[in-house]
C-alpha atoms as a PDB file:
ATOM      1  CA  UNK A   1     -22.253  26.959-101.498  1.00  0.00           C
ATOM      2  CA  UNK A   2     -25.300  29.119-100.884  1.00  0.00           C
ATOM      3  CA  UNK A   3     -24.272  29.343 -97.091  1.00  0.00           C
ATOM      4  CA  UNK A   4     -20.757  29.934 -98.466  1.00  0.00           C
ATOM      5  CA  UNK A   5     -22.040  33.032-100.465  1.00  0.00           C
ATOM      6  CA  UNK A   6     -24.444  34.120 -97.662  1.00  0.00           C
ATOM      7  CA  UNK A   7     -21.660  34.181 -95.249  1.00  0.00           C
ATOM      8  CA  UNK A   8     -19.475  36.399 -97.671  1.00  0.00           C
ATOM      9  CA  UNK A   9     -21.984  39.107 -98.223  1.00  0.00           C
ATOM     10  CA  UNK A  10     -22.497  39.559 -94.668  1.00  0.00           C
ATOM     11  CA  UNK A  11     -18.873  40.185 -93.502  1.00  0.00           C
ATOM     12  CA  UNK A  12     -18.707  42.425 -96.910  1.00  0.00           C
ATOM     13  CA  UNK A  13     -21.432  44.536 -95.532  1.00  0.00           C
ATOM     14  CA  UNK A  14     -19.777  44.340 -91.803  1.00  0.00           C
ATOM     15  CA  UNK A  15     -16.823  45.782 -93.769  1.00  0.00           C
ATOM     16  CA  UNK A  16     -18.560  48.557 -95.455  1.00  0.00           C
ATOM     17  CA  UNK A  17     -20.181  49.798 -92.413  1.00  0.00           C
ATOM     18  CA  UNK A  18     -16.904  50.127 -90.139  1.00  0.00           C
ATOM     19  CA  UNK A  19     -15.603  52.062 -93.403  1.00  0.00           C
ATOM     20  CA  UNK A  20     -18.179  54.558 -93.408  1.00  0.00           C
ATOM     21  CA  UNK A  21     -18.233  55.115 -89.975  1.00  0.00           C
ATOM     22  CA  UNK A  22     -14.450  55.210 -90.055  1.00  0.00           C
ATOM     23  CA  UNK A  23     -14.910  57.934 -92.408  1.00  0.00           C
ATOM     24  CA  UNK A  24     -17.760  59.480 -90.851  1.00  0.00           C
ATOM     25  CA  UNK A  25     -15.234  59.712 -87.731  1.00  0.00           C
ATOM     26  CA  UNK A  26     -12.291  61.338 -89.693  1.00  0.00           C
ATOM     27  CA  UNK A  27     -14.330  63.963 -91.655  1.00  0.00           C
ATOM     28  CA  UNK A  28     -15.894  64.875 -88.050  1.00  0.00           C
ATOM     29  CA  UNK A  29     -12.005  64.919 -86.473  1.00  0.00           C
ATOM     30  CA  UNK A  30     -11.122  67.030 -88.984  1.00  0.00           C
ATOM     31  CA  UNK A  31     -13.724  69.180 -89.358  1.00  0.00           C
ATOM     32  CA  UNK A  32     -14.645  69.677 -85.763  1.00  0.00           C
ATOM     33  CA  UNK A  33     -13.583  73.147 -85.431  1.00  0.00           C
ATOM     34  CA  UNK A  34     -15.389  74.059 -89.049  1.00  0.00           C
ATOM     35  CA  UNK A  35     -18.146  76.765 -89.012  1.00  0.00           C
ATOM     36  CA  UNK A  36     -20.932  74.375 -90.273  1.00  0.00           C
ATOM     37  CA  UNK A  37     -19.896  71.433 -87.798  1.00  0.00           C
ATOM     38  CA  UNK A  38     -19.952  73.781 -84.685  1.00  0.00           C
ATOM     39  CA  UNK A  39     -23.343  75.221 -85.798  1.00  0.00           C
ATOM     40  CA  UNK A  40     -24.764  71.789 -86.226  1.00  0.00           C
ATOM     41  CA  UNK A  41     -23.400  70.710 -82.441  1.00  0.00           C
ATOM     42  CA  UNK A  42     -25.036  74.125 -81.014  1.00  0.00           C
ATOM     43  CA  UNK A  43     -28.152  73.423 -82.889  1.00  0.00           C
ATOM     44  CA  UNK A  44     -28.085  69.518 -81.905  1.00  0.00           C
ATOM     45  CA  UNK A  45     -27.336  70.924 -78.485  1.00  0.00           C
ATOM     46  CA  UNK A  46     -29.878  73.292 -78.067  1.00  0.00           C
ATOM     47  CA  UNK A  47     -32.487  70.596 -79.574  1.00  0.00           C
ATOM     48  CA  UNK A  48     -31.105  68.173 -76.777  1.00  0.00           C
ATOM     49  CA  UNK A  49     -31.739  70.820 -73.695  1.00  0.00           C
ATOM     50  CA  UNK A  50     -35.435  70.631 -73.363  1.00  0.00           C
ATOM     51  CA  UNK A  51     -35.297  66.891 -73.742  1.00  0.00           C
ATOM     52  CA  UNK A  52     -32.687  66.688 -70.928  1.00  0.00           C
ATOM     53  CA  UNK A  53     -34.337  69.244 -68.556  1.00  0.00           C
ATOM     54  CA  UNK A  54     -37.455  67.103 -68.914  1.00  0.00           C
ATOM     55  CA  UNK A  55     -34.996  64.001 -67.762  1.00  0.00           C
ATOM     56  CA  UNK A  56     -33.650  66.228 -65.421  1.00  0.00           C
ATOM     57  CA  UNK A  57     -36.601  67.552 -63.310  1.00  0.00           C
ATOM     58  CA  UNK A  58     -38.514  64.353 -63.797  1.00  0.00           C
ATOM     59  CA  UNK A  59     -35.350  62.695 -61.745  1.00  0.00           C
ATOM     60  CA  UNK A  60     -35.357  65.421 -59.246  1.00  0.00           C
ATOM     61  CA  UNK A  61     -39.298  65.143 -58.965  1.00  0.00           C
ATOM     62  CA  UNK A  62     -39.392  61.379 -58.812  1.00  0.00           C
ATOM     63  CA  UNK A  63     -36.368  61.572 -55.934  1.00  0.00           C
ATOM     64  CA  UNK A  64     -38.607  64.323 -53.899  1.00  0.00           C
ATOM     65  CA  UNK A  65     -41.497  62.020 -54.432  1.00  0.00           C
ATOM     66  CA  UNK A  66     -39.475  58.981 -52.613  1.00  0.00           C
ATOM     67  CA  UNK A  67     -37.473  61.311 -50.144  1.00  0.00           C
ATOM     68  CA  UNK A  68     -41.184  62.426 -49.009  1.00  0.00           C
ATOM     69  CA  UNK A  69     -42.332  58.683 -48.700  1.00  0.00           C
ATOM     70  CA  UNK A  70     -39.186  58.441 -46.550  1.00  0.00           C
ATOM     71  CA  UNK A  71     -40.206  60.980 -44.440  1.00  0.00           C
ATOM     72  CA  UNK A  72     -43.743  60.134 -43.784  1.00  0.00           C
ATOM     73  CA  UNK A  73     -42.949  56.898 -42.438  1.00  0.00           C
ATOM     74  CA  UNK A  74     -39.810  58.662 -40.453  1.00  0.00           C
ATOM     75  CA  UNK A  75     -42.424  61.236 -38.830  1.00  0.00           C
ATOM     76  CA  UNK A  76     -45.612  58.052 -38.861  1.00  0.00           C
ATOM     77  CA  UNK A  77     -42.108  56.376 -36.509  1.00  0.00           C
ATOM     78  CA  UNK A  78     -41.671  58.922 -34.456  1.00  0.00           C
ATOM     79  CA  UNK A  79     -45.363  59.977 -34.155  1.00  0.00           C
ATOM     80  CA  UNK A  80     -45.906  56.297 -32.502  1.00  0.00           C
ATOM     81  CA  UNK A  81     -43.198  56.573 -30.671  1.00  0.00           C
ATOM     82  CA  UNK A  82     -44.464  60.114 -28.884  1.00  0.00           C
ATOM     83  CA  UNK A  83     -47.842  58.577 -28.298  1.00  0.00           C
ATOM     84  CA  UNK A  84     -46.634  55.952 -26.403  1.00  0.00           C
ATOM     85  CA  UNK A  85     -43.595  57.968 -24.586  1.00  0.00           C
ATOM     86  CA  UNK A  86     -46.793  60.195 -23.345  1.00  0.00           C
ATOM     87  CA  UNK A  87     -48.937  57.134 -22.523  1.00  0.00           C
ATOM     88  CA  UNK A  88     -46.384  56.547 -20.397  1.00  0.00           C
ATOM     89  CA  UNK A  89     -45.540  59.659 -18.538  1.00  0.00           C
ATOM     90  CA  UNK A  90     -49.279  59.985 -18.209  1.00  0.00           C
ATOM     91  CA  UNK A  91     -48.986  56.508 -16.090  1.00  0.00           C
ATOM     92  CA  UNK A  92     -46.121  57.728 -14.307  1.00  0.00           C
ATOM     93  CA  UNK A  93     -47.918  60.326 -12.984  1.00  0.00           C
ATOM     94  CA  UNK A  94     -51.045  58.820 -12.096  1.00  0.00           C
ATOM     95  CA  UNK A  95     -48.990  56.488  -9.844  1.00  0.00           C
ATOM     96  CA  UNK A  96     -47.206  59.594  -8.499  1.00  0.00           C
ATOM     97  CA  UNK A  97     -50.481  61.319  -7.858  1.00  0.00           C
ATOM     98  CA  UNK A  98     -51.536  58.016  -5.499  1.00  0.00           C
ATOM     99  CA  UNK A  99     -48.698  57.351  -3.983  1.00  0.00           C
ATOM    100  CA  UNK A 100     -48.767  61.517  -2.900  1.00  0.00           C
ATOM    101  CA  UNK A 101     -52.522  60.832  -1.781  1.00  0.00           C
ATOM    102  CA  UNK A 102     -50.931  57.509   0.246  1.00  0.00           C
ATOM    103  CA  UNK A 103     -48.736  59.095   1.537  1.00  0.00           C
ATOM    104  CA  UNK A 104     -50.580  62.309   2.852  1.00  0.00           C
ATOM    105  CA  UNK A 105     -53.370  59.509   4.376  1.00  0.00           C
ATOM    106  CA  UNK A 106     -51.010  57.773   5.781  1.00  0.00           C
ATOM    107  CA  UNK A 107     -49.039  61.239   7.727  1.00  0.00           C
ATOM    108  CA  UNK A 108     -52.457  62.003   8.960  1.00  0.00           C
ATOM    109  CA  UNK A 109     -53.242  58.734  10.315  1.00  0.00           C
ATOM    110  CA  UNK A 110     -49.782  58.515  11.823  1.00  0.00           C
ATOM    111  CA  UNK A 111     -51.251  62.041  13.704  1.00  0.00           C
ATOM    112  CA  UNK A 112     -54.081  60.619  14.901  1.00  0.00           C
ATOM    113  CA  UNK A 113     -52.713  57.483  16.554  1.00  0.00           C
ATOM    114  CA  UNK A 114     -50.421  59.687  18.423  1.00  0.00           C
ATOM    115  CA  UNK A 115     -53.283  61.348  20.600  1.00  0.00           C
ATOM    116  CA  UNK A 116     -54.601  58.311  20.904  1.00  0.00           C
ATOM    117  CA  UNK A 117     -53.693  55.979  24.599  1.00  0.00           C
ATOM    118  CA  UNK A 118     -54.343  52.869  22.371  1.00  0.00           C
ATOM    119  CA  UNK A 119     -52.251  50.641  19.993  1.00  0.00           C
ATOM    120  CA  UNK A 120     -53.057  50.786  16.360  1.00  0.00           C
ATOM    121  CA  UNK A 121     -53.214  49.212  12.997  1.00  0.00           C
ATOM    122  CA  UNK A 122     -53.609  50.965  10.133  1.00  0.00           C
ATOM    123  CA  UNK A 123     -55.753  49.174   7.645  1.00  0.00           C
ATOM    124  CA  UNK A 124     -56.832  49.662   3.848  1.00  0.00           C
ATOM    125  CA  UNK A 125     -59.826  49.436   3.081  1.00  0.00           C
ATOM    126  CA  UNK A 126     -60.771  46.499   0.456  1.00  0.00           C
ATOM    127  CA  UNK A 127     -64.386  46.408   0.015  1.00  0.00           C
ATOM    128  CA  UNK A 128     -67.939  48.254   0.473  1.00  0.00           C
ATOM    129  CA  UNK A 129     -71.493  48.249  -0.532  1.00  0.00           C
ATOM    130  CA  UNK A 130     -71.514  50.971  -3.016  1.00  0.00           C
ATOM    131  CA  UNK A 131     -75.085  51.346  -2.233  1.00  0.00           C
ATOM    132  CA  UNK A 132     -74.336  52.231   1.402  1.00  0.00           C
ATOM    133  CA  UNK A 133     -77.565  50.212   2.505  1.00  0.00           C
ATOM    134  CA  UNK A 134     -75.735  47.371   4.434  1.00  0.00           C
ATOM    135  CA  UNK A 135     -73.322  50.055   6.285  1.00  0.00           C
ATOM    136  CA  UNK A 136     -69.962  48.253   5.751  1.00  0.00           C
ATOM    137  CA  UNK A 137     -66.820  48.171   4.805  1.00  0.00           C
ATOM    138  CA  UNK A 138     -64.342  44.910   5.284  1.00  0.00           C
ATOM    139  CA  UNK A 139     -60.194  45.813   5.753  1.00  0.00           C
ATOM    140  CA  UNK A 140     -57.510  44.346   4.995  1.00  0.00           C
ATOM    141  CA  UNK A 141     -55.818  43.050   8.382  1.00  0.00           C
ATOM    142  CA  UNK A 142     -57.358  40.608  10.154  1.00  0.00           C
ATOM    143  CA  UNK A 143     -56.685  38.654  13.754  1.00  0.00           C
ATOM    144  CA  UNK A 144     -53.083  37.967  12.549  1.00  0.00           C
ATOM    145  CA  UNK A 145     -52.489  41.592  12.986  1.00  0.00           C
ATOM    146  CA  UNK A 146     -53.593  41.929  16.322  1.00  0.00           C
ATOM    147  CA  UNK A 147     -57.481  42.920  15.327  1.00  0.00           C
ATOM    148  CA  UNK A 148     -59.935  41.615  17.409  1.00  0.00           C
ATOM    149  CA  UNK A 149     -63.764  41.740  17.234  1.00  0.00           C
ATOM    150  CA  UNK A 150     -65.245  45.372  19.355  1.00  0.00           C
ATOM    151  CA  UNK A 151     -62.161  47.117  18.061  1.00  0.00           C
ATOM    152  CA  UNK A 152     -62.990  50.777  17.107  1.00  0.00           C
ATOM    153  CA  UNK A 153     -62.240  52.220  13.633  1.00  0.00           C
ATOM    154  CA  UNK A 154     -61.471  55.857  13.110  1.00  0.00           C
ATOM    155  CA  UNK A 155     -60.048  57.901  10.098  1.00  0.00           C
ATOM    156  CA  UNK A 156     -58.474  61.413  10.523  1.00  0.00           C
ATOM    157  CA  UNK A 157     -61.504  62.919  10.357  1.00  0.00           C
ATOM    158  CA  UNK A 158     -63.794  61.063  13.388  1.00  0.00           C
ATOM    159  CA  UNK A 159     -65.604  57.829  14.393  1.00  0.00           C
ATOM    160  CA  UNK A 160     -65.930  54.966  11.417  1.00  0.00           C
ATOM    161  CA  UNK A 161     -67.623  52.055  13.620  1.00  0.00           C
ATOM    162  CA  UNK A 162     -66.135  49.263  15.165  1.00  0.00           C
ATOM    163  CA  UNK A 163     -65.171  45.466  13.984  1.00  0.00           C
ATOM    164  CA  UNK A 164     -68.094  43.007  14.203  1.00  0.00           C
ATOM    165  CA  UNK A 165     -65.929  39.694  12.287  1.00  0.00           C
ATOM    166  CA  UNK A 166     -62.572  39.192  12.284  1.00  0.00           C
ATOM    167  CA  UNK A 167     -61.080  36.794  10.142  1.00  0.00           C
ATOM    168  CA  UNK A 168     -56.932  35.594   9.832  1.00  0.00           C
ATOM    169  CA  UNK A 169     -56.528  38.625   7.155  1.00  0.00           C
ATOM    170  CA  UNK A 170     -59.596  40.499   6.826  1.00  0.00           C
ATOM    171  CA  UNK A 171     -62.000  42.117   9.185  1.00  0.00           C
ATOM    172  CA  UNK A 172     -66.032  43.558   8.512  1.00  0.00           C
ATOM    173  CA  UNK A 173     -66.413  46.698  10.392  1.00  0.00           C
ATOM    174  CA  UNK A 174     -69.902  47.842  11.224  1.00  0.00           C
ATOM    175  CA  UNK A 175     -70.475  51.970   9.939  1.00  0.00           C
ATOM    176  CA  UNK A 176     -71.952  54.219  12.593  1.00  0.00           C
ATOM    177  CA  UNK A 177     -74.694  54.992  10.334  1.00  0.00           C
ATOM    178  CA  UNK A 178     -75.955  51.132  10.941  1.00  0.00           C
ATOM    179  CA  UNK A 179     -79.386  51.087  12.436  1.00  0.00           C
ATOM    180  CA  UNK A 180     -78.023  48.393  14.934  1.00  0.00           C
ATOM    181  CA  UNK A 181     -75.181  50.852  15.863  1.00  0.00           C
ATOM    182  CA  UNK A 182     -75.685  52.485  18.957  1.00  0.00           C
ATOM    183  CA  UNK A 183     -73.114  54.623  21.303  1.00  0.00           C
ATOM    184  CA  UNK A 184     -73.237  57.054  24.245  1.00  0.00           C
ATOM    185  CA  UNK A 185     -72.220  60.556  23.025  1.00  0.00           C
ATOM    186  CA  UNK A 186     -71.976  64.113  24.312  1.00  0.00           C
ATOM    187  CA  UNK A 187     -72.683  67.588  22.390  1.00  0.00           C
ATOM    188  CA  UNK A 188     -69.342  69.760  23.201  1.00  0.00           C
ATOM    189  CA  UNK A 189     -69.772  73.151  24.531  1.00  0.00           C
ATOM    190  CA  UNK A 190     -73.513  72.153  26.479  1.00  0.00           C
ATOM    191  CA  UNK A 191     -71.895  68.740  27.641  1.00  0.00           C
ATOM    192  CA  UNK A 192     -75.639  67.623  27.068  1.00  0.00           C
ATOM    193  CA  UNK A 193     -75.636  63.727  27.018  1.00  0.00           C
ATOM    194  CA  UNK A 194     -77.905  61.304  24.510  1.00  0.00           C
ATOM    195  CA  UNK A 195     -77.890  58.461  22.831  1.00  0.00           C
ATOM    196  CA  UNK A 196     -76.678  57.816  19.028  1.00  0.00           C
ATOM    197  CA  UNK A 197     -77.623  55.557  16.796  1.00  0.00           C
ATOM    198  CA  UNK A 198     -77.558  54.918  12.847  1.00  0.00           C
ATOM    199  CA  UNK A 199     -80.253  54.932  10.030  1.00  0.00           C
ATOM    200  CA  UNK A 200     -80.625  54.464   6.450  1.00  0.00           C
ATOM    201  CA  UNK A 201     -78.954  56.810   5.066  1.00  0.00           C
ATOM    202  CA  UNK A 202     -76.215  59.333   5.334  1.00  0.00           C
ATOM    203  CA  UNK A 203     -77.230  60.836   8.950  1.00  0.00           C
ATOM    204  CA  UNK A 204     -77.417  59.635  12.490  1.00  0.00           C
ATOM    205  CA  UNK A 205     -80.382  60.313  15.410  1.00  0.00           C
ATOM    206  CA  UNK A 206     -79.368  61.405  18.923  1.00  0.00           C
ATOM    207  CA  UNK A 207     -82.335  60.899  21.108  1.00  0.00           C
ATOM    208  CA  UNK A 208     -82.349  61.478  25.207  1.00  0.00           C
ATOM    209  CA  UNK A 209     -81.707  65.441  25.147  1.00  0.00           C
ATOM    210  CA  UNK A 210     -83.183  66.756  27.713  1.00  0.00           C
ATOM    211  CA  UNK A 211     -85.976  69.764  26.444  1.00  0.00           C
ATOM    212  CA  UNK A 212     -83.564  72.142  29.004  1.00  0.00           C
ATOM    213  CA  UNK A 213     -80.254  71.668  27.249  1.00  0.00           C
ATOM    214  CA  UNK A 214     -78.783  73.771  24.830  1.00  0.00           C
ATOM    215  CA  UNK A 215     -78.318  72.054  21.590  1.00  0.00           C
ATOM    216  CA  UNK A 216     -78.166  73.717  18.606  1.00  0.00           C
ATOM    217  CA  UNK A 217     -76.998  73.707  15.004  1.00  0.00           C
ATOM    218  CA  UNK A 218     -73.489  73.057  14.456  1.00  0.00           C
ATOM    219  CA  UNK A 219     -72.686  71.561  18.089  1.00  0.00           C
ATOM    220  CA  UNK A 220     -69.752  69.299  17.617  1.00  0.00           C
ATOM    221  CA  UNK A 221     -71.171  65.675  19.246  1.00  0.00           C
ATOM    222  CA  UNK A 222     -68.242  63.248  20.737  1.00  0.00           C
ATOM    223  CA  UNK A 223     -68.017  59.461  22.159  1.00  0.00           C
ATOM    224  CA  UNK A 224     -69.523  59.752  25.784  1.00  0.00           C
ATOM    225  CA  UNK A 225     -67.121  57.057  27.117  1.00  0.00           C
ATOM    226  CA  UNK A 226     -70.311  55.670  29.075  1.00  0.00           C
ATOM    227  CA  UNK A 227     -71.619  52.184  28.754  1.00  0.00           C
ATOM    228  CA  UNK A 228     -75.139  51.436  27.283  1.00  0.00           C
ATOM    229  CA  UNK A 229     -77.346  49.085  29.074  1.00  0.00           C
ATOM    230  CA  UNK A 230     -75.478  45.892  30.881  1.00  0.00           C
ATOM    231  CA  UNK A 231     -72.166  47.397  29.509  1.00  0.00           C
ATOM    232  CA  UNK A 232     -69.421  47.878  31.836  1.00  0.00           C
ATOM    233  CA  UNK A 233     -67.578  49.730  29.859  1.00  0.00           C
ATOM    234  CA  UNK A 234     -68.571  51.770  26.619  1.00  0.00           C
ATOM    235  CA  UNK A 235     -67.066  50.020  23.924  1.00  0.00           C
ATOM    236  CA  UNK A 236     -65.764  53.099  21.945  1.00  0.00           C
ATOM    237  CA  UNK A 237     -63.349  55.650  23.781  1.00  0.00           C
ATOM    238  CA  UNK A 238     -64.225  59.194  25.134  1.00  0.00           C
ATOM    239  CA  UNK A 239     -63.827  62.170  22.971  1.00  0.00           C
ATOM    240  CA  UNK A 240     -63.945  60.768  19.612  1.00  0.00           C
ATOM    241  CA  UNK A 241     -65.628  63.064  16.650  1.00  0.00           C
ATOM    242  CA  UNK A 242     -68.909  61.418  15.910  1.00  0.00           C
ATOM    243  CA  UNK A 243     -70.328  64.777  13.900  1.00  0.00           C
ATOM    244  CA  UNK A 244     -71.886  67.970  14.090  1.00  0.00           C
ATOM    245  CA  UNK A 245     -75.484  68.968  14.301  1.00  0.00           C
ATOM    246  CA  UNK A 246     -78.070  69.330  11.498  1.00  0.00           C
ATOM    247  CA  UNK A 247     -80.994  70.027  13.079  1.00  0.00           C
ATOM    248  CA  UNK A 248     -83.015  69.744  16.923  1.00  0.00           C
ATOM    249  CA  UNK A 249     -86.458  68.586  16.724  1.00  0.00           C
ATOM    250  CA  UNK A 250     -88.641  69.688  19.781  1.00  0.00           C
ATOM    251  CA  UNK A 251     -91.605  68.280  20.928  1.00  0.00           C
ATOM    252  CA  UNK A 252     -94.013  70.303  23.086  1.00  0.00           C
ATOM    253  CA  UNK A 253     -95.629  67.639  25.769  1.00  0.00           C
ATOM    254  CA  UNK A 254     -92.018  65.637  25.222  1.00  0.00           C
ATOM    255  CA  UNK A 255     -89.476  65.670  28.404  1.00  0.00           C
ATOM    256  CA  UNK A 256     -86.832  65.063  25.545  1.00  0.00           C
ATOM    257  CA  UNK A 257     -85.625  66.242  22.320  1.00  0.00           C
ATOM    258  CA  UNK A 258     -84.135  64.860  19.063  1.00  0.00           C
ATOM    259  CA  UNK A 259     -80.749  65.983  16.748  1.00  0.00           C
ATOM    260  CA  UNK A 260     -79.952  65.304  13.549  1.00  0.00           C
ATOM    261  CA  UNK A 261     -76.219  64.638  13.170  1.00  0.00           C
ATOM    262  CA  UNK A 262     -74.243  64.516   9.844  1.00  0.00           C
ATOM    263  CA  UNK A 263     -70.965  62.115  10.445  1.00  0.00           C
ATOM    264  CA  UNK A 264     -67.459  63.700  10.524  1.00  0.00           C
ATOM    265  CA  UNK A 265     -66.559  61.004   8.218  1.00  0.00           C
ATOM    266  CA  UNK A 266     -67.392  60.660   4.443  1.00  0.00           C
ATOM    267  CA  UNK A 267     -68.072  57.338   4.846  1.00  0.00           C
ATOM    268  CA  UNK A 268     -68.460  56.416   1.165  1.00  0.00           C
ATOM    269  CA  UNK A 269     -65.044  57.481   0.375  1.00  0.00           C
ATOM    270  CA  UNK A 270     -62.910  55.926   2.535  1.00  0.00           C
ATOM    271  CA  UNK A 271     -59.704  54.993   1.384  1.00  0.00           C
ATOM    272  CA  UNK A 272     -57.471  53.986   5.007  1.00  0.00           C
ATOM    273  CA  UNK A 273     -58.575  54.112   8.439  1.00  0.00           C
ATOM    274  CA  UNK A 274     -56.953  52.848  12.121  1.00  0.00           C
ATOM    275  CA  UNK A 275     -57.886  50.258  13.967  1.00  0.00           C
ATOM    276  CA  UNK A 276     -57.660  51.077  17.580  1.00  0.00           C
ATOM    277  CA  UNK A 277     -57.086  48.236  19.561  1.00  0.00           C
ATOM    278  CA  UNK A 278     -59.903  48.676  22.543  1.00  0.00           C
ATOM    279  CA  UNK A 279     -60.621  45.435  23.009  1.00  0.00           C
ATOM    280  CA  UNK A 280     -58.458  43.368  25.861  1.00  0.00           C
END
C-alpha cells in the first residue's frame, strides 16, 4: 500500500508540473507582445550578450589556437622538405662541377696526344703518397690496356715520370722529382745540354752546364731525346716540358754549372695523365 501511495503522489506532482508549465506557456503566448514581457526579453537579452560574446571569442580564439598548430606543422613539412630539396640540388651540382672539371681534363689530354707520334692511354690517377717523399703515384690501367713498364707519363702541362711496375689493372709510375730519376734534357733558347735528376722535394737539379752557356732564370728545360750511359735510346721522347728555371749556381774553379728547375707539373695535384706508349 505504501508503494501504492508513493507511486500516486509522484505522477500527481508529474501532473502539476506539466500544468504550470502549460500555463507558464499560454500566459507567455499571450502576452508575448505585452510591454512588460518584451522589456523582460530585451533585458534577459542584453544580460545574455556578454555571456555569449565570451562563448563567442573564446570559440574563435580556441579555433585560431588549433588553425596555428595546423600551420606550424604545415610550414615544420614543408621546411623539411626545402632542406632536403636543397641538399639535393647542392649534390647535383657538385657532380656537375666534376664532371665539367672531367671533362675539361679530359679535352686537354685529348690535345696533347694529338702532337704526340705515340699511342696513348689515358689513365686516372688512384693513389699517392700525400707526403710526396716516396715520389709516386699508381693509375688505374694496367698491362691489359696496353701499358708496359718504361712507358712515359705526361699531363697537359709537361713530363710526370715514367712506369716502373705494371700490373693486369694498375701501374706505379716513378715522379721526376725521384732521386733515382734521371733524364737527358735541353734549356730552350741556349740549346745548352745537362743532365736532370730528382730530389726530395718539390724541385729538380740539372748538372753538366757548361760555365760558357747561357742559362738563366726562366729558361724553359725539355727532354733531350739522348740516351744516358749504356742506353741506346733515351727512354723519354724529345721535346717534352720538364720545367723552367729557378736559379744557376756558378762555381768559380768549376768547368760546369748547376740549375734549379721547378716542374711544369703540380705533381701533388694530379687528377688524369697519358700514358704514352714508348716502350716496344
Amino acid at each position: 500500500m505504501a508503494s501504492i501511495g508513493r507511486t500516486r503522489r509522484a505522477q500527481n506532482g508529474l501532473v502539476r508540473s506539466f500544468a504550470v508549465l502549460f500555463v507558464v506557456s499560454s500566459l507567455l503566448l499571450v502576452l508575448r507582445n505585452s510591454d512588460p514581457v518584451r522589456q523582460l526579453a530585451t533585458m534577459g537579452t542584453e544580460l545574455l550578450v556578454p555571456v555569449q560574446r565570451v562563448l563567442a571569442d573564446a570559440g574563435i580564439t580556441s579555433n585560431r589556437f588549433f588553425q596555428a598548430i595546423s600551420e606550424i606543422e604545415r610550414l615544420r613539412n614543408d621546411n623539411a622538405d626545402l632542406h632536403a630539396e636543397v641538399d639535393r640540388l647542392t649534390l647535383e651540382n657538385v657532380r656537375l662541377r666534376e664532371a665539367a672539371v672531367a671533362a675539361q681534363q679530359a679535352a686537354r689530354l685529348g690535345d696533347v696526344a694529338k702532337t704526340l707520334p705515340y699511342k696513348t692511354v689515358a689513365a686516372p690517377v688512384i693513389a699517392r703518397d700525400p707526403s710526396n717523399i716516396l715520389a709516386g703515384i699508381v693509375l688505374g690501367v694496367g698491362t691489359n690496356d696496353g701499358v708496359k713498364v718504361n712507358d712515359v707519363v705526361v699531363s697537359d702541362q709537361g713530363l710526370v715520370g715514367r712506369v716502373s711496375e705494371a700490373g693486369p689493372s694498375y701501374s706505379k709510375v716513378l715522379l721526376v722529382t725521384d732521386p733515382s730519376s734521371t733524364l737527358s734534357a735541353l734549356v730552350e733558347g741556349s740549346r745548352a745540354t745537362g743532365i736532370v735528376h730528382g730530389q726530395y722535394g718539390d724541385s729538380l737539379i740539372m748538372d753538366w752546364l757548361l760555365q760558357t752557356e747561357a742559362v738563366k732564370p726562366g729558361d724553359v728545360v725539355v727532354t733531350a731525346g739522348l740516351g744516358l750511359g749504356d742506353q741506346v735510346r733515351s727512354l723519354y721522347p724529345k721535346g717534352l716540358v720538364i720545367g723552367k728555371v729557378l736559379q744557376v749556381q756558378n762555381a768559380e774553379a768549376a768547368a760546369y754549372q748547376r740549375a734549379i728547375i721547378a716542374p711544369a707539373v703540380d705533381l701533388r695535384k694530379l687528377e688524369n695523365v697519358l700514358v704514352v706508349r714508348t716502350t716496344p
